[in-house]
C-alpha atoms as a PDB file:
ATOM      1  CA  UNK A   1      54.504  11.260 -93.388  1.00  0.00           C
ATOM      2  CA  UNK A   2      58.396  12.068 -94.469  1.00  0.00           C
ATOM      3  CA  UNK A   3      58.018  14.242 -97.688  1.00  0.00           C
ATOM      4  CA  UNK A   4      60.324  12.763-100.245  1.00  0.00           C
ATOM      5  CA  UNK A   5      63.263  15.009-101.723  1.00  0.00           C
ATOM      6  CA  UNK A   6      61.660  15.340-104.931  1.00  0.00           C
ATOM      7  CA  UNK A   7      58.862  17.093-103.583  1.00  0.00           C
ATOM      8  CA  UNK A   8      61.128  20.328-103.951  1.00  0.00           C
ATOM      9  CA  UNK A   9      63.217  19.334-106.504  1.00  0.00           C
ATOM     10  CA  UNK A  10      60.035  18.177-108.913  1.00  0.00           C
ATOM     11  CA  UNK A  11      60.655  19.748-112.560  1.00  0.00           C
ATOM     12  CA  UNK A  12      58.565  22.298-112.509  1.00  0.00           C
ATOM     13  CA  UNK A  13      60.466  23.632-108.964  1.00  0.00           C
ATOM     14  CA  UNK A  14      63.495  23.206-110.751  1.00  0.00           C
ATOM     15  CA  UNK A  15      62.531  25.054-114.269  1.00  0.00           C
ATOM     16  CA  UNK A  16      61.727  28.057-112.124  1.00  0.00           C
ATOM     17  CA  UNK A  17      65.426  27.647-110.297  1.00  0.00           C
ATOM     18  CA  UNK A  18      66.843  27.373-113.686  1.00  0.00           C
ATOM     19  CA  UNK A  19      64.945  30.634-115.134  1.00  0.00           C
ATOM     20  CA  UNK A  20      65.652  32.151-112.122  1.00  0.00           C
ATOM     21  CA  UNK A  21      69.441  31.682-112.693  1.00  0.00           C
ATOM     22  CA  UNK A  22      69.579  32.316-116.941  1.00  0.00           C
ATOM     23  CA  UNK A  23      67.691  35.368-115.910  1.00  0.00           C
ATOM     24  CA  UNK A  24      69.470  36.682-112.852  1.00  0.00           C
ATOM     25  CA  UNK A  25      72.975  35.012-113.401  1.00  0.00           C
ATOM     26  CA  UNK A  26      75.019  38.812-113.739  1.00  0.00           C
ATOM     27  CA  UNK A  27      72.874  40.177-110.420  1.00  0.00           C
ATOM     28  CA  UNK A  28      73.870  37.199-108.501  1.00  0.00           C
ATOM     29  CA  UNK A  29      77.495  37.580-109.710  1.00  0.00           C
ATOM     30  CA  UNK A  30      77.161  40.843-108.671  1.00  0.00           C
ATOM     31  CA  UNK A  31      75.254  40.227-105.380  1.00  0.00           C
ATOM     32  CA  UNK A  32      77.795  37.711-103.895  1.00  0.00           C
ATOM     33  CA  UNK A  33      80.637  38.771-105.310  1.00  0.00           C
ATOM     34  CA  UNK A  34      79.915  42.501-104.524  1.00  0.00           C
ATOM     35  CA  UNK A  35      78.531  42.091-101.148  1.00  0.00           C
ATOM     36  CA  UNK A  36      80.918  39.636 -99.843  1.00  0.00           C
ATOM     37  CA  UNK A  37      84.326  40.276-101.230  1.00  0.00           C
ATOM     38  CA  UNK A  38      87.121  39.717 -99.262  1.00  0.00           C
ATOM     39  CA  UNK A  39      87.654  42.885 -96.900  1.00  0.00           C
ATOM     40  CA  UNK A  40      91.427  42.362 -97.913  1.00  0.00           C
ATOM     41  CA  UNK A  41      90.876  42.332-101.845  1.00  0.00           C
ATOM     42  CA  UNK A  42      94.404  43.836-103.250  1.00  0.00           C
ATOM     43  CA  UNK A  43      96.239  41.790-100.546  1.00  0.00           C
ATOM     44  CA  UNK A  44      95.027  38.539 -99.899  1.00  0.00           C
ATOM     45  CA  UNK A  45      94.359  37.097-103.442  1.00  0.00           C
ATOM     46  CA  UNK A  46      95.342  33.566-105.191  1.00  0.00           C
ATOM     47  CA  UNK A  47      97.564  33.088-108.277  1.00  0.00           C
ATOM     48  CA  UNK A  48      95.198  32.857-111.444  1.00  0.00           C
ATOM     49  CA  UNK A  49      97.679  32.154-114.477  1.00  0.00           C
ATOM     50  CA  UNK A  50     100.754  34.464-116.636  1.00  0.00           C
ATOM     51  CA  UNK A  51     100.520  35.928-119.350  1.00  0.00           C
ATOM     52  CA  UNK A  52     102.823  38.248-121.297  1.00  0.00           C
ATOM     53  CA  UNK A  53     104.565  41.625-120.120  1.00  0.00           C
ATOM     54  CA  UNK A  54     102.361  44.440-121.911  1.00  0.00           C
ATOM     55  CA  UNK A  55     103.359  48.154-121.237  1.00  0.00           C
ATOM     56  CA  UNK A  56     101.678  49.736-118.046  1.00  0.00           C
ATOM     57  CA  UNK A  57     102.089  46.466-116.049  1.00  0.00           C
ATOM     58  CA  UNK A  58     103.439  46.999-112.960  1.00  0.00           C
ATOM     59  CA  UNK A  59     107.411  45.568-112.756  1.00  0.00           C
ATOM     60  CA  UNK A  60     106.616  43.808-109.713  1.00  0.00           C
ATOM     61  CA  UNK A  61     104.410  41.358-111.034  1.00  0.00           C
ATOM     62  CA  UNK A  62     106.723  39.973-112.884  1.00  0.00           C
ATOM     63  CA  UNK A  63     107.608  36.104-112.947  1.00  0.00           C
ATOM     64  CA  UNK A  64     111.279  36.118-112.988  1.00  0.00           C
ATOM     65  CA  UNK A  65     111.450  31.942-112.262  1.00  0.00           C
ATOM     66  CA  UNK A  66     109.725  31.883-115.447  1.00  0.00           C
ATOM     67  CA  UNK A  67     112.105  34.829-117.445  1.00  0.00           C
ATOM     68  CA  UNK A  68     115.233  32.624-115.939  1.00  0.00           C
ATOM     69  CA  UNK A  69     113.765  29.569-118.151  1.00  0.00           C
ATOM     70  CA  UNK A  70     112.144  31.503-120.933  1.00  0.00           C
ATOM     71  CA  UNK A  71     113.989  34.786-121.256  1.00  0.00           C
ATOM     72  CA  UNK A  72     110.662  36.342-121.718  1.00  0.00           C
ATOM     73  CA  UNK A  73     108.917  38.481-119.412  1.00  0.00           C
ATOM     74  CA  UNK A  74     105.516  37.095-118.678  1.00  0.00           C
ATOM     75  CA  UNK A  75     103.098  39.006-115.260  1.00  0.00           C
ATOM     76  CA  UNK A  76     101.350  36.603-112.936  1.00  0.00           C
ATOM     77  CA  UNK A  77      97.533  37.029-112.857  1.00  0.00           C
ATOM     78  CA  UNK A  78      96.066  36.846-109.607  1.00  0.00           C
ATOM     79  CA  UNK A  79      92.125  37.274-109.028  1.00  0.00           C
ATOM     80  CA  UNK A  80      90.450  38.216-105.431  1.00  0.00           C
ATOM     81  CA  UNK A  81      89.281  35.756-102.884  1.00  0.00           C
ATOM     82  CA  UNK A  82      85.173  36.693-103.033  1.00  0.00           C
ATOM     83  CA  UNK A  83      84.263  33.482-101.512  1.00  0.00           C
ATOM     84  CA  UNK A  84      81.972  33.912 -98.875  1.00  0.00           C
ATOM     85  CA  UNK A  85      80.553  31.292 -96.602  1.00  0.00           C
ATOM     86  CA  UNK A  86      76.611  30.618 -96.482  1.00  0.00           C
ATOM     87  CA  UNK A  87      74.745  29.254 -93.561  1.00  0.00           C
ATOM     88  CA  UNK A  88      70.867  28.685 -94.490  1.00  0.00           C
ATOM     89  CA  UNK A  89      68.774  29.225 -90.750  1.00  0.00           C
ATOM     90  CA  UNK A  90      65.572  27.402 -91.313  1.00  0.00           C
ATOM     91  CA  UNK A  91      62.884  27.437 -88.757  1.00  0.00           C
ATOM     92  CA  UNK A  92      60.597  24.984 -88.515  1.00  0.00           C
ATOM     93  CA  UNK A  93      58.412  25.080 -85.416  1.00  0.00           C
ATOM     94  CA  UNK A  94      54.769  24.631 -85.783  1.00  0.00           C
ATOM     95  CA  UNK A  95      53.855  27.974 -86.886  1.00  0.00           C
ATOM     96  CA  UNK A  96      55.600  27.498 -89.865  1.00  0.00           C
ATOM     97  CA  UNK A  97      53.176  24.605 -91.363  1.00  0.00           C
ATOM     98  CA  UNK A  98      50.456  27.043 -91.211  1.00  0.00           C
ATOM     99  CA  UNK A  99      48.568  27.622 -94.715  1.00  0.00           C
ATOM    100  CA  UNK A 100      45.286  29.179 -95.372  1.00  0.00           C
ATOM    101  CA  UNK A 101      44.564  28.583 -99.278  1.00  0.00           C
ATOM    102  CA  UNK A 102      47.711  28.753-100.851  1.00  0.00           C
ATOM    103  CA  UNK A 103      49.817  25.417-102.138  1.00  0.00           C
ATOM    104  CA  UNK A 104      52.379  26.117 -99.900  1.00  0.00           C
ATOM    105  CA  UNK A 105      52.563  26.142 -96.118  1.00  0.00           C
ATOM    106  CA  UNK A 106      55.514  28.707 -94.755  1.00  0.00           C
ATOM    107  CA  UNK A 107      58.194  26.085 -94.048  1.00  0.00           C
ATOM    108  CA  UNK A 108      57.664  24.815 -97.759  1.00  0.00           C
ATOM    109  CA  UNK A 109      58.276  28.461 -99.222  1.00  0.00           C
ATOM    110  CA  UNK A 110      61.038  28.654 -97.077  1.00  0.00           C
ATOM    111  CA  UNK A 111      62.543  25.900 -98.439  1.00  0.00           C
ATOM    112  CA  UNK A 112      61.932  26.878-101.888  1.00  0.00           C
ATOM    113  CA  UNK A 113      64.217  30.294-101.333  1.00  0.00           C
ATOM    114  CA  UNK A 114      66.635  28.066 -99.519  1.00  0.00           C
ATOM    115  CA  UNK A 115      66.942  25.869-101.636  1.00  0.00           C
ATOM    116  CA  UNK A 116      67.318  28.502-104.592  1.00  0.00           C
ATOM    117  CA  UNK A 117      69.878  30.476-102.995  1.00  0.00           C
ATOM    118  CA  UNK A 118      71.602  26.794-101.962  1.00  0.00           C
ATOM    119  CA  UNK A 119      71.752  26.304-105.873  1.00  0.00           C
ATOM    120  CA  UNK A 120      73.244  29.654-106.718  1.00  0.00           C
ATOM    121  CA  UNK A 121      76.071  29.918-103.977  1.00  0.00           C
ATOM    122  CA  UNK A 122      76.850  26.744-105.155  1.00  0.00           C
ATOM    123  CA  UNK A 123      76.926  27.796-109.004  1.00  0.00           C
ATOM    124  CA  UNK A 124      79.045  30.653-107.611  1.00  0.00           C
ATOM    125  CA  UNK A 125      81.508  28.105-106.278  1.00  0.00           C
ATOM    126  CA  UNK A 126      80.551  29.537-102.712  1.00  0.00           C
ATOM    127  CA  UNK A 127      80.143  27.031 -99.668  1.00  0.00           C
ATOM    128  CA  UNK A 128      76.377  26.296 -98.319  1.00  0.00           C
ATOM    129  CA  UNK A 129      75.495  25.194 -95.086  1.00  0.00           C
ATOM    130  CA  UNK A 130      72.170  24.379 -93.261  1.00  0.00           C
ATOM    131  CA  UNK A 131      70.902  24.867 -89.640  1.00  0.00           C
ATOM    132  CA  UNK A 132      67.497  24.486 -88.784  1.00  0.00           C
ATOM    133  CA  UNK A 133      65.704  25.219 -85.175  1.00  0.00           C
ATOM    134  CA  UNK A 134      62.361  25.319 -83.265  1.00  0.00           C
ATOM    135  CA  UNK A 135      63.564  25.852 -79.561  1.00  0.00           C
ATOM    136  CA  UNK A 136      66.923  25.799 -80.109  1.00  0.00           C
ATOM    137  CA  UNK A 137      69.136  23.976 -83.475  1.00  0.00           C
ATOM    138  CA  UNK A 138      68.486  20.450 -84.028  1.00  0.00           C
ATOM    139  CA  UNK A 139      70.251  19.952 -87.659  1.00  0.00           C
ATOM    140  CA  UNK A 140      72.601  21.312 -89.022  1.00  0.00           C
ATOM    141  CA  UNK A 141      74.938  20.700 -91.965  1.00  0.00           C
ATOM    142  CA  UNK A 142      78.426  21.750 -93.032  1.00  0.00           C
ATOM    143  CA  UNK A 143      78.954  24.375 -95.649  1.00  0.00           C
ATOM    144  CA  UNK A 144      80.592  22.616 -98.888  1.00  0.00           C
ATOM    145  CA  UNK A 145      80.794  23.801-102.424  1.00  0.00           C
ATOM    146  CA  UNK A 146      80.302  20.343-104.005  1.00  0.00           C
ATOM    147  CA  UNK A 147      77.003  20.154-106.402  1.00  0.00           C
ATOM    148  CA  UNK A 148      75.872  17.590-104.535  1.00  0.00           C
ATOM    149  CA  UNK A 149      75.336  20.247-101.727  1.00  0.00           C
ATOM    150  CA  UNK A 150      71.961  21.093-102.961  1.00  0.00           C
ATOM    151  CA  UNK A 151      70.448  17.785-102.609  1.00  0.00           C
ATOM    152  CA  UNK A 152      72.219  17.736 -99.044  1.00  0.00           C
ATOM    153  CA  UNK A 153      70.126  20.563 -97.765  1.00  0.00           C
ATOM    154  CA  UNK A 154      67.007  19.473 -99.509  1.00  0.00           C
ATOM    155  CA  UNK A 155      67.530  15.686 -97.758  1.00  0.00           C
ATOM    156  CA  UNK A 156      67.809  17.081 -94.599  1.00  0.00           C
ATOM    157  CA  UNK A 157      64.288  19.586 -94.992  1.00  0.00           C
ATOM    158  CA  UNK A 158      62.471  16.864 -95.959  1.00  0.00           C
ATOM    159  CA  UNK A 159      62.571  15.005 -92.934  1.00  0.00           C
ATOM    160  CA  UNK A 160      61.682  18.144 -90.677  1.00  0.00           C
ATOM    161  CA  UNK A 161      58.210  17.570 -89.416  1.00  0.00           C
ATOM    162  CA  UNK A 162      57.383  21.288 -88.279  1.00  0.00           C
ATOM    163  CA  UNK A 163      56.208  20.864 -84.851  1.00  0.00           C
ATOM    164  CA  UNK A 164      57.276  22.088 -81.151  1.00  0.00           C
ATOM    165  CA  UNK A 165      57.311  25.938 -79.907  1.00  0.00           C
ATOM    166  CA  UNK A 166      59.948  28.554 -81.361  1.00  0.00           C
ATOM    167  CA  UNK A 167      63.037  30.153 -79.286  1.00  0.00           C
ATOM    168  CA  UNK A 168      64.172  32.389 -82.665  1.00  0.00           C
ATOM    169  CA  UNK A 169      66.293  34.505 -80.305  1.00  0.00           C
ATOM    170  CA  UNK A 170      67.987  31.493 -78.172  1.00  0.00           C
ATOM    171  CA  UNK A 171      68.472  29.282 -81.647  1.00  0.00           C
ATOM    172  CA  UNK A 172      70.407  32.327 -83.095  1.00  0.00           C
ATOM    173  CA  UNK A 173      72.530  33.244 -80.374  1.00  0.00           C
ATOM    174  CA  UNK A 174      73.667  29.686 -80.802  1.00  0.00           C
ATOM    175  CA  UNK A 175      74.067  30.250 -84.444  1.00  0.00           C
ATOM    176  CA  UNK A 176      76.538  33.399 -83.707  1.00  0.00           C
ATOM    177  CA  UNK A 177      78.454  30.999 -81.355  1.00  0.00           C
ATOM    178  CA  UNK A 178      79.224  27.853 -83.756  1.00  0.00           C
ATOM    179  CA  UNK A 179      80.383  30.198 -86.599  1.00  0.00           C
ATOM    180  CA  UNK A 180      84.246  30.879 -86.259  1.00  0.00           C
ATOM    181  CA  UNK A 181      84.410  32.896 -89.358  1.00  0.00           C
ATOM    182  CA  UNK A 182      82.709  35.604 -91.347  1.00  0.00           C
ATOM    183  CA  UNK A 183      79.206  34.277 -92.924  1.00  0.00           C
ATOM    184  CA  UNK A 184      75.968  35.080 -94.520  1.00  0.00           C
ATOM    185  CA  UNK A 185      73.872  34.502 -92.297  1.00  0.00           C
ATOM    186  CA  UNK A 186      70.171  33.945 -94.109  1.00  0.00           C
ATOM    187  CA  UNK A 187      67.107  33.315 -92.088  1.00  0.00           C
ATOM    188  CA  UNK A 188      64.156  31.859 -92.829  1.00  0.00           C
ATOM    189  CA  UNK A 189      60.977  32.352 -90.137  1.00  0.00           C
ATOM    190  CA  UNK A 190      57.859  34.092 -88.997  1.00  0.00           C
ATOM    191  CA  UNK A 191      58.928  36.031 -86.601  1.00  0.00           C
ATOM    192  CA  UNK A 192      55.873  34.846 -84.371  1.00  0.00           C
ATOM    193  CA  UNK A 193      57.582  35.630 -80.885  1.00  0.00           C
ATOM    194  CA  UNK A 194      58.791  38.349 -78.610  1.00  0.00           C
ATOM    195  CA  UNK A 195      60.570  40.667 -80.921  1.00  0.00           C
ATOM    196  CA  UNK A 196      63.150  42.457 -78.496  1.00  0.00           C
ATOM    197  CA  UNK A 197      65.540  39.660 -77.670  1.00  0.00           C
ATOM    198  CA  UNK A 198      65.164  38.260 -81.681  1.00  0.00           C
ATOM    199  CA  UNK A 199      66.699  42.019 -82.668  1.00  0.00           C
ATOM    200  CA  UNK A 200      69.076  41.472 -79.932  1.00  0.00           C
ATOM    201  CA  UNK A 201      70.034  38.251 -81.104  1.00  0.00           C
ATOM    202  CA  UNK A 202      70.279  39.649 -84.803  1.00  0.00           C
ATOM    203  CA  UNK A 203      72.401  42.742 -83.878  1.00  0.00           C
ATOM    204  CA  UNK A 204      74.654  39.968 -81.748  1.00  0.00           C
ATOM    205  CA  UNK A 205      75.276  38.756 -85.234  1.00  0.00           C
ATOM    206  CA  UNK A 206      76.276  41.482 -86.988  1.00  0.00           C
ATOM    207  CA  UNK A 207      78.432  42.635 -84.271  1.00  0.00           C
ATOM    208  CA  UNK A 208      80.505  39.532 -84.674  1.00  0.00           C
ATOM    209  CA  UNK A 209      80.868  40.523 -88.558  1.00  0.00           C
ATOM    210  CA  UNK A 210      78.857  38.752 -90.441  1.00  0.00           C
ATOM    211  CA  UNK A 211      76.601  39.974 -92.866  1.00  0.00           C
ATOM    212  CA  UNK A 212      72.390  38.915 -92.399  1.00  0.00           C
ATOM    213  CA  UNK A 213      69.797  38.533 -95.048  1.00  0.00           C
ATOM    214  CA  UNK A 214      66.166  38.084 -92.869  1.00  0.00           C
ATOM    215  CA  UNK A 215      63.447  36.431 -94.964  1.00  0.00           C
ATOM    216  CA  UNK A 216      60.028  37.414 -93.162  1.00  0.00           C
ATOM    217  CA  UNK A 217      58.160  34.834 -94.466  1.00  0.00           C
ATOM    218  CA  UNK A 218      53.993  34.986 -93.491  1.00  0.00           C
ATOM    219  CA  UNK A 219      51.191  32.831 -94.954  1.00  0.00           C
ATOM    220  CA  UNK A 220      49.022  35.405 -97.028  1.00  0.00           C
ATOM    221  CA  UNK A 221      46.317  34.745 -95.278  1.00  0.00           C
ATOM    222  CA  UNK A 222      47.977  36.803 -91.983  1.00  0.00           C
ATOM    223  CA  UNK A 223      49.391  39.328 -94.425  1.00  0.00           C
ATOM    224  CA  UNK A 224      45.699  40.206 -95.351  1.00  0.00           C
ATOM    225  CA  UNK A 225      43.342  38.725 -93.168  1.00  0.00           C
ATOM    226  CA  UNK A 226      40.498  37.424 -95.505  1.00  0.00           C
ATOM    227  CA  UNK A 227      37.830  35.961 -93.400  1.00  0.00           C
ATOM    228  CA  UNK A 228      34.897  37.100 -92.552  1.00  0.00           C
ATOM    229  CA  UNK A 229      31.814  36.543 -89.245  1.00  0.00           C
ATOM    230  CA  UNK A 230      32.889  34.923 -86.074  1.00  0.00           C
ATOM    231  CA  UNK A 231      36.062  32.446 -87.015  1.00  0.00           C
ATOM    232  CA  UNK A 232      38.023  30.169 -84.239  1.00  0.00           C
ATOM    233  CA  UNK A 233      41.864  30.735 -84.475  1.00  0.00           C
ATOM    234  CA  UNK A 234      44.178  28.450 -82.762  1.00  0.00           C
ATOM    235  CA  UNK A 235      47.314  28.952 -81.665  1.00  0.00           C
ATOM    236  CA  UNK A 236      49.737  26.448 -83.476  1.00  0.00           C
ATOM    237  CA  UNK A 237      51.995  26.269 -80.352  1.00  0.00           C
ATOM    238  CA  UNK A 238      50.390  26.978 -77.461  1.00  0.00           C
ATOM    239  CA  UNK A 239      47.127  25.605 -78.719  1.00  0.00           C
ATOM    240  CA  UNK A 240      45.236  27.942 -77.291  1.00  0.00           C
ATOM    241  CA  UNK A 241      41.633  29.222 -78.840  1.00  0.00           C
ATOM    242  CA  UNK A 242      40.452  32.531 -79.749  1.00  0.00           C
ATOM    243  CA  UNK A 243      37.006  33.279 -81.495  1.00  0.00           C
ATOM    244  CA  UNK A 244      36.554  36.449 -83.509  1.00  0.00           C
ATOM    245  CA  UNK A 245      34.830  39.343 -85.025  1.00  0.00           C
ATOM    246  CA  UNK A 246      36.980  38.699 -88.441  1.00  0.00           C
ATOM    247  CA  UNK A 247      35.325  41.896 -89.890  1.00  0.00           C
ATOM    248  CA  UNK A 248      35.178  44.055 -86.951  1.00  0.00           C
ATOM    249  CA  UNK A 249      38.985  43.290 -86.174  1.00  0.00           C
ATOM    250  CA  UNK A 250      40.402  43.595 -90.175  1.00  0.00           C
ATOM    251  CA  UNK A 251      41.914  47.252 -89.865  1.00  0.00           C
ATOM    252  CA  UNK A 252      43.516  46.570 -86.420  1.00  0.00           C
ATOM    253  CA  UNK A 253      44.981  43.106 -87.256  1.00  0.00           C
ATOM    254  CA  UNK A 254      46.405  44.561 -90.688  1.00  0.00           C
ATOM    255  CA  UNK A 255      47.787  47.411 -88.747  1.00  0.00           C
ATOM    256  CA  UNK A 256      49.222  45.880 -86.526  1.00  0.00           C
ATOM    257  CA  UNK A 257      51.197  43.471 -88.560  1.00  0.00           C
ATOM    258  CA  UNK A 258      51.797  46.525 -90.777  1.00  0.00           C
ATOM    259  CA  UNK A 259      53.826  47.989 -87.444  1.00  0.00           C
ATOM    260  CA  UNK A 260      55.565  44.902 -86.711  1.00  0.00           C
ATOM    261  CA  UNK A 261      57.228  44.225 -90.195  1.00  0.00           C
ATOM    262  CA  UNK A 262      57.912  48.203 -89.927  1.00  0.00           C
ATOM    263  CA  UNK A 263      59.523  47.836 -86.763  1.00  0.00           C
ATOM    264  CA  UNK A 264      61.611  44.879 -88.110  1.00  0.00           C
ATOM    265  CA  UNK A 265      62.649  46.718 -91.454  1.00  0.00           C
ATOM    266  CA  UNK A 266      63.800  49.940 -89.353  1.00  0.00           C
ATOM    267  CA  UNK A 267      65.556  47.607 -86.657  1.00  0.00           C
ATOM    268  CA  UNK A 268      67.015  46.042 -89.590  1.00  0.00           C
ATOM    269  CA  UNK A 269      68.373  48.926 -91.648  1.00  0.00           C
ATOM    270  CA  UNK A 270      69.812  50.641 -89.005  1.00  0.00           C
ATOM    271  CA  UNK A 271      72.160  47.671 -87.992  1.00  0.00           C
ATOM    272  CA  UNK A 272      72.753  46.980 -91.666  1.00  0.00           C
ATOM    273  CA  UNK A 273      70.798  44.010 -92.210  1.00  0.00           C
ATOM    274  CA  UNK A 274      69.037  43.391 -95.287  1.00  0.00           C
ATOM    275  CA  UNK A 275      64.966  42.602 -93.871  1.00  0.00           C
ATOM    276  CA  UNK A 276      62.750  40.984 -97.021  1.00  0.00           C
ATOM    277  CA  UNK A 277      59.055  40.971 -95.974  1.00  0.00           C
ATOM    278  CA  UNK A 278      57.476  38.447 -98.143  1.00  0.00           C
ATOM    279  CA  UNK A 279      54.454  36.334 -98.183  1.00  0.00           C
ATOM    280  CA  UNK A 280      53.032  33.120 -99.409  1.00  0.00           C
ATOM    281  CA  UNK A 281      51.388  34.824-102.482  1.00  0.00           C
ATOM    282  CA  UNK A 282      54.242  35.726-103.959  1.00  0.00           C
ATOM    283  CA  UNK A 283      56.166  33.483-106.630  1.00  0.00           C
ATOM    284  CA  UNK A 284      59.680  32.741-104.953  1.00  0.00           C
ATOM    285  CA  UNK A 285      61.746  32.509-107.847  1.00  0.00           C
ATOM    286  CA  UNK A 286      60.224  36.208-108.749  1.00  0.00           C
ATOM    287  CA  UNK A 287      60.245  37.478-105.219  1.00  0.00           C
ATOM    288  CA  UNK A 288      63.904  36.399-104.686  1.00  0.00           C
ATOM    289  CA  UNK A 289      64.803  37.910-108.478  1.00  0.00           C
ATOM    290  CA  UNK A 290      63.317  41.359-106.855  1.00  0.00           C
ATOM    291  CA  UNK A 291      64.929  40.839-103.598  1.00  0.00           C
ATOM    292  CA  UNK A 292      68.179  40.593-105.947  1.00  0.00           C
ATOM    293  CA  UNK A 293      68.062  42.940-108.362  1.00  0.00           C
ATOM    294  CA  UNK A 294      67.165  45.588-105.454  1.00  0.00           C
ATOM    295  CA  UNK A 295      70.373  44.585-103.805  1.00  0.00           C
ATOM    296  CA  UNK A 296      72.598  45.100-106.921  1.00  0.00           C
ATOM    297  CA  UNK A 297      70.911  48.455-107.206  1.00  0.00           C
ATOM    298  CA  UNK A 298      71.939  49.792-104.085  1.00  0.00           C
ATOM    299  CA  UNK A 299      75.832  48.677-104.846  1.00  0.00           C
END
């Protein structure tokens, strides 16, 4: 069944958007405007308005078209180009519809942060876009500024049935090759697949320039492994069946995702990419607010 749009933009959804931004607005001024200002700031920069010649202004700034008509000597304001472009990278193979006992399944909390971050590029006048993959991108939307952006992105998620195998790696290479210009880049998956030629594909991004946010998003339930006796997993893409010893395999399975979130946060940090491990748990609005305010810290 096609989940209706309002599913994610139902009021309460959209109270926690709004809190998010009253309470957040100066760190995610900060955040995209610090982050992503133009690497030419000081030379490439768009007239603002004039206003009058105070001492200390610099001579060269001043209008004289407007002192030949005014005999006055008025500066022209100019303010930086910050824009940034954002591309939202959604995956939704099967995998992602995977919940154990919390309200929402992985693609849903995925596109509760994307559509969040949607809202507040846009309320920073900065363009959105949308691509979403399983095996490689099937939808994808342009980046815009308009407010009606938001619902855009959220008309487009809610006809995504998650279904179908992932190729993380093969659907971002193609993401590196559409985009002809500096982006954030901010993905949105599990990470459930081979993890050398996903870092591969990741470092092919930021060698190309643009900046990457990676949102590590796991049901809690594979965060913490709570069950307990035999249990039957299945494999959401393969299909395949596995029983287990739930108790007698706890410390392994929790290490071992424990080293594979590692691995991605050191792989991550060393080619300047910001890695966010979250899980299902955790409230978005308050888990991107951290994720945020961490960000402005380091700047």
């Amino acid at each position: 069944m096609v989940r209706a749009v309002e599913e994610y933009l139902k009021p309460e959804v959209v109270r926690q958007i709004a809190r998010l931004d009253l309470r957040a607005q100066f760190i995610v001024r900060g955040f995209l405007q610090g982050l992503h200002a133009s690497p030419y700031q000081g030379f490439s920069v768009e007239f603002s308005e004039h206003r009058k010649y105070t001492a200390g202004d610099d001579p060269k700034d001043i209008d004289w078209l407007v002192y030949a008509k005014t005999d006055k000597h008025y500066v022209k304001k100019f303010e930086a180009e910050t824009n940034i472009t954002g591309y939202l990278v959604v995956d939704t193979s099967a995998s992602m519809a995977y919940t154990y006992r919390q309200q929402l399944t992985k693609l849903e909390y995925s596109i509760s942060l994307a559509a969040a971050l949607c809202w507040l590029m846009i309320h920073q006048q900065d363009p959105c876009g949308l691509m979403v993959f399983d095996e490689k991108l099937h939808a994808s939307l342009p980046a815009r500024s308009k407010r009606s952006q938001i619902a855009q992105v959220l008309s487009v998620l809610a006809k995504v049935k998650p279904s179908g195998k992932t190729d993380i790696a093969r659907s971002l290479v193609q993401v590196a090759a559409m985009l002809r210009h500096r982006s954030l880049v901010m993905v949105f998956s599990d990470l459930l697949a081979d993890p050398e030629p996903v870092r591969d594909a990741l470092l092919r991004l930021r060698h190309r320039g643009h900046d990457v946010i990676l949102f590590h998003v796991l049901d809690e339930a594979e965060v913490r492994f709570p069950f307990e006796g035999m249990v039957e997993f299945t494999e959401p893409e393969s299909l395949d069946r596995l029983v287990v010893d739930a108790d007698a395999a706890r410390k392994q399975y929790v290490a071992g995702v424990e080293a594979f979130r590692e691995d991605y946060r050191k792989t991550c940090f060393h080619a300047g990419i910001d890695y966010v491990p979250l899980d299902t748990s955790m409230q978005f609005d308050r888990a991107l607010l951290g994720y945020l305010s961490s960000r402005r810290n380091r700047f």
